[in-house]
C-alpha atoms as a PDB file:
ATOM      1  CA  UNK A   1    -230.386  24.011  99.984  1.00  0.00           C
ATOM      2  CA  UNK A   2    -230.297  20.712 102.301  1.00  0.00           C
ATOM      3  CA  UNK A   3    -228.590  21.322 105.502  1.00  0.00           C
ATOM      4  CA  UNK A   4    -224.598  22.160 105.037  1.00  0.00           C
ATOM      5  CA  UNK A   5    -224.716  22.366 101.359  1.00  0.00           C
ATOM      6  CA  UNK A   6    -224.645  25.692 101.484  1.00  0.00           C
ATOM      7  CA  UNK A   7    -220.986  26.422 102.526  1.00  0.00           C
ATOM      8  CA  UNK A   8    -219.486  24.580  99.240  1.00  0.00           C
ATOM      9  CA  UNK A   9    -221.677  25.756  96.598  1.00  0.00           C
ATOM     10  CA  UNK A  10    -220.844  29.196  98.102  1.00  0.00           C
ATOM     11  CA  UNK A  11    -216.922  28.275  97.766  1.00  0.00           C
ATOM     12  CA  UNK A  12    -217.286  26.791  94.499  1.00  0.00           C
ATOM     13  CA  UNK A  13    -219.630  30.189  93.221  1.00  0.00           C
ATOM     14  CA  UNK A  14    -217.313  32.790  94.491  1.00  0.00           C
ATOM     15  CA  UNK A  15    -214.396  31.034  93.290  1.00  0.00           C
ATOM     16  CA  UNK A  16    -215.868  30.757  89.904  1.00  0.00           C
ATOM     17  CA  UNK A  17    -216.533  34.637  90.022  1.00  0.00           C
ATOM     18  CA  UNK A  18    -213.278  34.951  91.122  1.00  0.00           C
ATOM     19  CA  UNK A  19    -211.537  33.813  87.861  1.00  0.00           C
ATOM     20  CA  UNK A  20    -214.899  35.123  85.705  1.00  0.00           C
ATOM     21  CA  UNK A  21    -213.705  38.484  87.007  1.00  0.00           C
ATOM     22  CA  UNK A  22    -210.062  38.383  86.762  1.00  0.00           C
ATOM     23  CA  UNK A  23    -210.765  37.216  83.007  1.00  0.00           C
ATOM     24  CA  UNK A  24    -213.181  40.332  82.643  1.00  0.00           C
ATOM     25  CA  UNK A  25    -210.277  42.399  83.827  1.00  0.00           C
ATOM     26  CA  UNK A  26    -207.658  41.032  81.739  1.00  0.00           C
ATOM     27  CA  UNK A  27    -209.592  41.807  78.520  1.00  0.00           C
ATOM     28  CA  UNK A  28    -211.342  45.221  79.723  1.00  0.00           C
ATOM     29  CA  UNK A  29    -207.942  46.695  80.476  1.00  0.00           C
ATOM     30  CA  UNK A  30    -206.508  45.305  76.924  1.00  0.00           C
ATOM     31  CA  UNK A  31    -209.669  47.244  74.967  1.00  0.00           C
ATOM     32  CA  UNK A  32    -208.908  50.152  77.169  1.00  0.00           C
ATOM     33  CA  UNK A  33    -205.264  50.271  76.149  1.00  0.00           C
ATOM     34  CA  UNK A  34    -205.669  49.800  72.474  1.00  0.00           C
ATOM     35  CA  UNK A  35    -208.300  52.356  72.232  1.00  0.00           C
ATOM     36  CA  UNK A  36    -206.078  54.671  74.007  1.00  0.00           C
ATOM     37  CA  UNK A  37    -203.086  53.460  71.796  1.00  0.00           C
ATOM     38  CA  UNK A  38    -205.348  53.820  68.635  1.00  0.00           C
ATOM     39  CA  UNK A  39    -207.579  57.722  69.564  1.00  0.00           C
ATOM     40  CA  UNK A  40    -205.212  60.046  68.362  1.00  0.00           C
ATOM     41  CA  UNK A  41    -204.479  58.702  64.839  1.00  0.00           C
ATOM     42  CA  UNK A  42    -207.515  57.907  64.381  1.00  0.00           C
ATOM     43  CA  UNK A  43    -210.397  60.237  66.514  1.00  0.00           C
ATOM     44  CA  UNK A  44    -208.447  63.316  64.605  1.00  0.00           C
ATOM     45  CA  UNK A  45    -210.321  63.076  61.572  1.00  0.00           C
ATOM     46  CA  UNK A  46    -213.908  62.163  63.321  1.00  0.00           C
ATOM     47  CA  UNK A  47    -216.295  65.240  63.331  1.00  0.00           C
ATOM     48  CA  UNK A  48    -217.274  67.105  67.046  1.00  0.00           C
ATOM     49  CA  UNK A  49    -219.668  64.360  68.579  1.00  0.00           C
ATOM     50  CA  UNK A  50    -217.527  61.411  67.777  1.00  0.00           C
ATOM     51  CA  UNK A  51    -214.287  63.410  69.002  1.00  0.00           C
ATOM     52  CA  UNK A  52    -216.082  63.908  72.793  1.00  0.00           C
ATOM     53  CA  UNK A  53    -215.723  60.799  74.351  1.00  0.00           C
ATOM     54  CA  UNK A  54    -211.655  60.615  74.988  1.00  0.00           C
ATOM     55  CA  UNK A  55    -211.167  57.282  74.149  1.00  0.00           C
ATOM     56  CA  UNK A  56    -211.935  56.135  70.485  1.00  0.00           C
ATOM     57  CA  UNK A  57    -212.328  52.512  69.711  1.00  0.00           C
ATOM     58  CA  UNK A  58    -211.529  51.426  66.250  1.00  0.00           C
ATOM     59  CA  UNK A  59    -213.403  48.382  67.106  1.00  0.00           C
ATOM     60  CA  UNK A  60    -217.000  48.055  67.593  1.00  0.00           C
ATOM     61  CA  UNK A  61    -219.707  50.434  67.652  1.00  0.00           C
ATOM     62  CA  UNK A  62    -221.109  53.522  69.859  1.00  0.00           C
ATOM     63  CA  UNK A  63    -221.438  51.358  72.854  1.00  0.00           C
ATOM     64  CA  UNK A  64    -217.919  49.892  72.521  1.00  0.00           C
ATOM     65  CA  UNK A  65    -216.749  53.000  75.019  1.00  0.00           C
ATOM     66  CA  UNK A  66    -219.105  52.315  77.829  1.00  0.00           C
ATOM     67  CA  UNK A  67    -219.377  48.612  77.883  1.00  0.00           C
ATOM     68  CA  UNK A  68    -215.209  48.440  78.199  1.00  0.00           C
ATOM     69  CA  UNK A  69    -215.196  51.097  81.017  1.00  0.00           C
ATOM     70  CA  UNK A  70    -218.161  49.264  82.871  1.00  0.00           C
ATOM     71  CA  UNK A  71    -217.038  45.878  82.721  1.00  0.00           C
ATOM     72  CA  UNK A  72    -213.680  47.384  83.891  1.00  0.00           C
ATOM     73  CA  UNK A  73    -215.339  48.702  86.792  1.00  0.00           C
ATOM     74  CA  UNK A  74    -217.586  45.641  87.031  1.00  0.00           C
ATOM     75  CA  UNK A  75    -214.116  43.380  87.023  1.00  0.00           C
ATOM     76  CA  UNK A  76    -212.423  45.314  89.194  1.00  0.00           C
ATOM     77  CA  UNK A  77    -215.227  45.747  91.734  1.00  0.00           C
ATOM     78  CA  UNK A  78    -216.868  41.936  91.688  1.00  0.00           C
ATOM     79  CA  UNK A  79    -212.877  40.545  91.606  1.00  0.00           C
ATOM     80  CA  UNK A  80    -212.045  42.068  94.854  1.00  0.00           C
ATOM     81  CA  UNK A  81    -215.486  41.740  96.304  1.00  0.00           C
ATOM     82  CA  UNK A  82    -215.694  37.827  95.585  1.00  0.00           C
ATOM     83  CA  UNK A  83    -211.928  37.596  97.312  1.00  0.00           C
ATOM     84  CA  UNK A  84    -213.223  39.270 100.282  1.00  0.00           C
ATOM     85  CA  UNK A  85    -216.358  37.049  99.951  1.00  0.00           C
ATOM     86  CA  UNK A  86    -214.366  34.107 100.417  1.00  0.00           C
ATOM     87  CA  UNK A  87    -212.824  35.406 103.187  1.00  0.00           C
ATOM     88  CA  UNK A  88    -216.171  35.904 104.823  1.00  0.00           C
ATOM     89  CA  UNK A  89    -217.237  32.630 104.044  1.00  0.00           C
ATOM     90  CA  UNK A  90    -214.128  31.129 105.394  1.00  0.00           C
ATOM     91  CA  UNK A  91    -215.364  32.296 108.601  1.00  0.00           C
ATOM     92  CA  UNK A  92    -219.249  30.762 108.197  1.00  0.00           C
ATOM     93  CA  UNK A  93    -220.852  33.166 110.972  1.00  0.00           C
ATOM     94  CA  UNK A  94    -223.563  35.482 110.671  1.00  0.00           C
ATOM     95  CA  UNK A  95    -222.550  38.838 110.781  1.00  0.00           C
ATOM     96  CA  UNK A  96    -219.378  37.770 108.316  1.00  0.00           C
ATOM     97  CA  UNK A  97    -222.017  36.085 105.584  1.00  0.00           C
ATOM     98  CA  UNK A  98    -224.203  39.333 105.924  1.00  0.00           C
ATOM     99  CA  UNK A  99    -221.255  41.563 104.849  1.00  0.00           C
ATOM    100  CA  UNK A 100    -221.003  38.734 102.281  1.00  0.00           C
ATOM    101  CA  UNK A 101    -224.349  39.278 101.220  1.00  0.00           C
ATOM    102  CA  UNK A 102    -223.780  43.071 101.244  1.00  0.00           C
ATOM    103  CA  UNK A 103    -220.740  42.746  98.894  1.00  0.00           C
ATOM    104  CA  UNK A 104    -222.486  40.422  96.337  1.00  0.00           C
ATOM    105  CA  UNK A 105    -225.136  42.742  95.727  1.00  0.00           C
ATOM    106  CA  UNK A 106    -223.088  45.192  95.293  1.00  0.00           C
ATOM    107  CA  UNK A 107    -220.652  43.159  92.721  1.00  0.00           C
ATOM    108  CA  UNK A 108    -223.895  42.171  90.841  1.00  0.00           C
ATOM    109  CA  UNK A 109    -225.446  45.387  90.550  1.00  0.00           C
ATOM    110  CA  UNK A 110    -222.457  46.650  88.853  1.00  0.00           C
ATOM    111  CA  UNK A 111    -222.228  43.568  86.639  1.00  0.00           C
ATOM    112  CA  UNK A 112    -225.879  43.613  85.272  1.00  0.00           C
ATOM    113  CA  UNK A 113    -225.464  47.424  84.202  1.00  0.00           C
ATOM    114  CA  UNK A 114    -222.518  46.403  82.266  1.00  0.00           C
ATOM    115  CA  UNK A 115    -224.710  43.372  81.248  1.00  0.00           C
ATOM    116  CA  UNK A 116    -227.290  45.655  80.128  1.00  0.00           C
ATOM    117  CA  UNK A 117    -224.769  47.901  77.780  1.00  0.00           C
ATOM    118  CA  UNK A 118    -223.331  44.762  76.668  1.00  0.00           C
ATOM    119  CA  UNK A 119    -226.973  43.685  75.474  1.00  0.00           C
ATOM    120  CA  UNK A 120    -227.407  46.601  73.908  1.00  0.00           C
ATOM    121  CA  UNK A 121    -223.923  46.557  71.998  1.00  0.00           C
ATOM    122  CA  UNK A 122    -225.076  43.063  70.674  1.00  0.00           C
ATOM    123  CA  UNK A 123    -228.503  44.233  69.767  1.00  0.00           C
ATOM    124  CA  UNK A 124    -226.741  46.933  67.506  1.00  0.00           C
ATOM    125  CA  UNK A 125    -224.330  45.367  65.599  1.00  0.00           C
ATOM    126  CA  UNK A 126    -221.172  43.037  65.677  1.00  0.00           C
ATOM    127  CA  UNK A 127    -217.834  43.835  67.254  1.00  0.00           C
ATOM    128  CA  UNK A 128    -214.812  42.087  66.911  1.00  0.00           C
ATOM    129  CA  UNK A 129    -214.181  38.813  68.899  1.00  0.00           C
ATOM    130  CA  UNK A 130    -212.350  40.122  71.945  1.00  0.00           C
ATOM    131  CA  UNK A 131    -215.512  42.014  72.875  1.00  0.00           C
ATOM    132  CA  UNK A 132    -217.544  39.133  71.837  1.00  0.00           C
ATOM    133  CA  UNK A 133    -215.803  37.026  74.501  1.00  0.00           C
ATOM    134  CA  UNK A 134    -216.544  40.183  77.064  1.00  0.00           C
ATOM    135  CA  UNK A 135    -219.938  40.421  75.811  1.00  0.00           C
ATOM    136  CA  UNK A 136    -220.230  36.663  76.672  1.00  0.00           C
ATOM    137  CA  UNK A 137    -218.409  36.234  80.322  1.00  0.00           C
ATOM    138  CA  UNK A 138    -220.410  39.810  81.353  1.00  0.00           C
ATOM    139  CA  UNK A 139    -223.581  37.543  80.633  1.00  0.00           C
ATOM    140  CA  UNK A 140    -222.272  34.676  82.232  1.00  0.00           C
ATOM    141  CA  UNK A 141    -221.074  36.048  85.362  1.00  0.00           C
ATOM    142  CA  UNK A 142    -224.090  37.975  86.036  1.00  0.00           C
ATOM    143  CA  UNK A 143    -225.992  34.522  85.819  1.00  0.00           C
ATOM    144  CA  UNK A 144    -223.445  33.034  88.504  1.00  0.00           C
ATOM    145  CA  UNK A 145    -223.066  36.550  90.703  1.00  0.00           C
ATOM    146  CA  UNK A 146    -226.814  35.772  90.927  1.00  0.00           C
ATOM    147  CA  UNK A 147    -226.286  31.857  92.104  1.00  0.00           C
ATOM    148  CA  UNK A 148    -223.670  33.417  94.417  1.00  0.00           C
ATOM    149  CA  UNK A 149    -225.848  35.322  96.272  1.00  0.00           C
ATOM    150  CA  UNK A 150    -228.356  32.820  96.304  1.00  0.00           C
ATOM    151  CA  UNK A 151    -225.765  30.750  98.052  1.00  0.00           C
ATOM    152  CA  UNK A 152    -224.824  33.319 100.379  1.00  0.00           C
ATOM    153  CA  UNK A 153    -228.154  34.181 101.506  1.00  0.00           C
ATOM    154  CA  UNK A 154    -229.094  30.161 102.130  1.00  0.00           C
ATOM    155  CA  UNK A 155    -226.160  30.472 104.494  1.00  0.00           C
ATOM    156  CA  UNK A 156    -227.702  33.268 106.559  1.00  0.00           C
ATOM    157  CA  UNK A 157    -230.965  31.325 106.636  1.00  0.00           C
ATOM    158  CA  UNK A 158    -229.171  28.071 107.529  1.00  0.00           C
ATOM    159  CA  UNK A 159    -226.972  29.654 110.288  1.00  0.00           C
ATOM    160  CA  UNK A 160    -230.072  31.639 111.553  1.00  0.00           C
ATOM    161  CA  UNK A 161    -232.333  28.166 111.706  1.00  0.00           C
ATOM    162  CA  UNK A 162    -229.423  26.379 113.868  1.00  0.00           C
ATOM    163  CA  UNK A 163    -229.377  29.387 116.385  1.00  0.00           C
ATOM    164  CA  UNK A 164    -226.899  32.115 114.381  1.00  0.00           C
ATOM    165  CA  UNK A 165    -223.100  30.341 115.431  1.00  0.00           C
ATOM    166  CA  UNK A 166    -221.169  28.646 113.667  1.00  0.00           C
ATOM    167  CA  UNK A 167    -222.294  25.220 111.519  1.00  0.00           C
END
């Protein structure tokens, strides 16, 4: 990035995660609760495998369970990592961008393995449109989790060529 750009785009990215996450949350936590609103009328009839998992979703497929409880995790874990991120940014000094660093690859880690069982979810068969939307942001924010750290590691390298203070 040319010299000071990286500070904004790093802003702009972990504010945009920010909101990606909180959204991620928001519908996570409503599958969760109608699942668990909807398992004991309906899991009672299921056979033994099917009756296992403690949550039944009347929506979706066999992947429904795991890609709600991983993007839950995913939201909950990149949304307060990306508010401590900007906090860390706000500062602009080394060792505060490295913990940065630390926290975004951390977030996106989490976020491509609920990527991944998202993928897979689409790759079996359709769900209804809630999860689509889920489906969709999970792929989205692992694209700009990725830019984010990209922008966070400039930073480091942009601080470390002018001597490691502040810009």
């Amino acid at each position: 990035m040319a010299s000071g750009a990286a500070k904004p785009a790093t802003f702009f990215l972990l504010f945009v995660n920010l909101v990606l996450y909180l959204i991620i949350i928001i519908i996570a936590s409503w599958a969760v609760n109608h699942g668990i609103e909807e398992t004991h009328g309906q899991a009672s009839v299921l056979s033994i495998p099917a009756r296992i998992f403690p949550i039944y979703y009347p929506f979706g497929n066999m992947a429904t369970g795991y890609v709600v409880i991983l993007s839950l995790l995913a939201g909950v874990v990149g949304f307060t990592t990306s508010a401590a991120g900007l906090s860390n940014a706000a500062q602009w000094d080394s060792s505060n961008l490295y913990t940065a660093s630390i926290f975004s690859i951390i977030t996106w880690s989490f976020t491509l393995l609920a990527m991944g069982f998202a993928c897979k979810e689409i790759d079996i068969g359709w769900g209804g449109s809630a999860l689509r939307a889920l489906e969709v942001l999970l792929i989205i924010v692992s694209g700009t989790q990725l830019f984010s750290m990209i922008a966070i590691h400039s930073g480091i390298e942009e601080l470390s060529r002018y001597g490691g203070g502040r810009v």
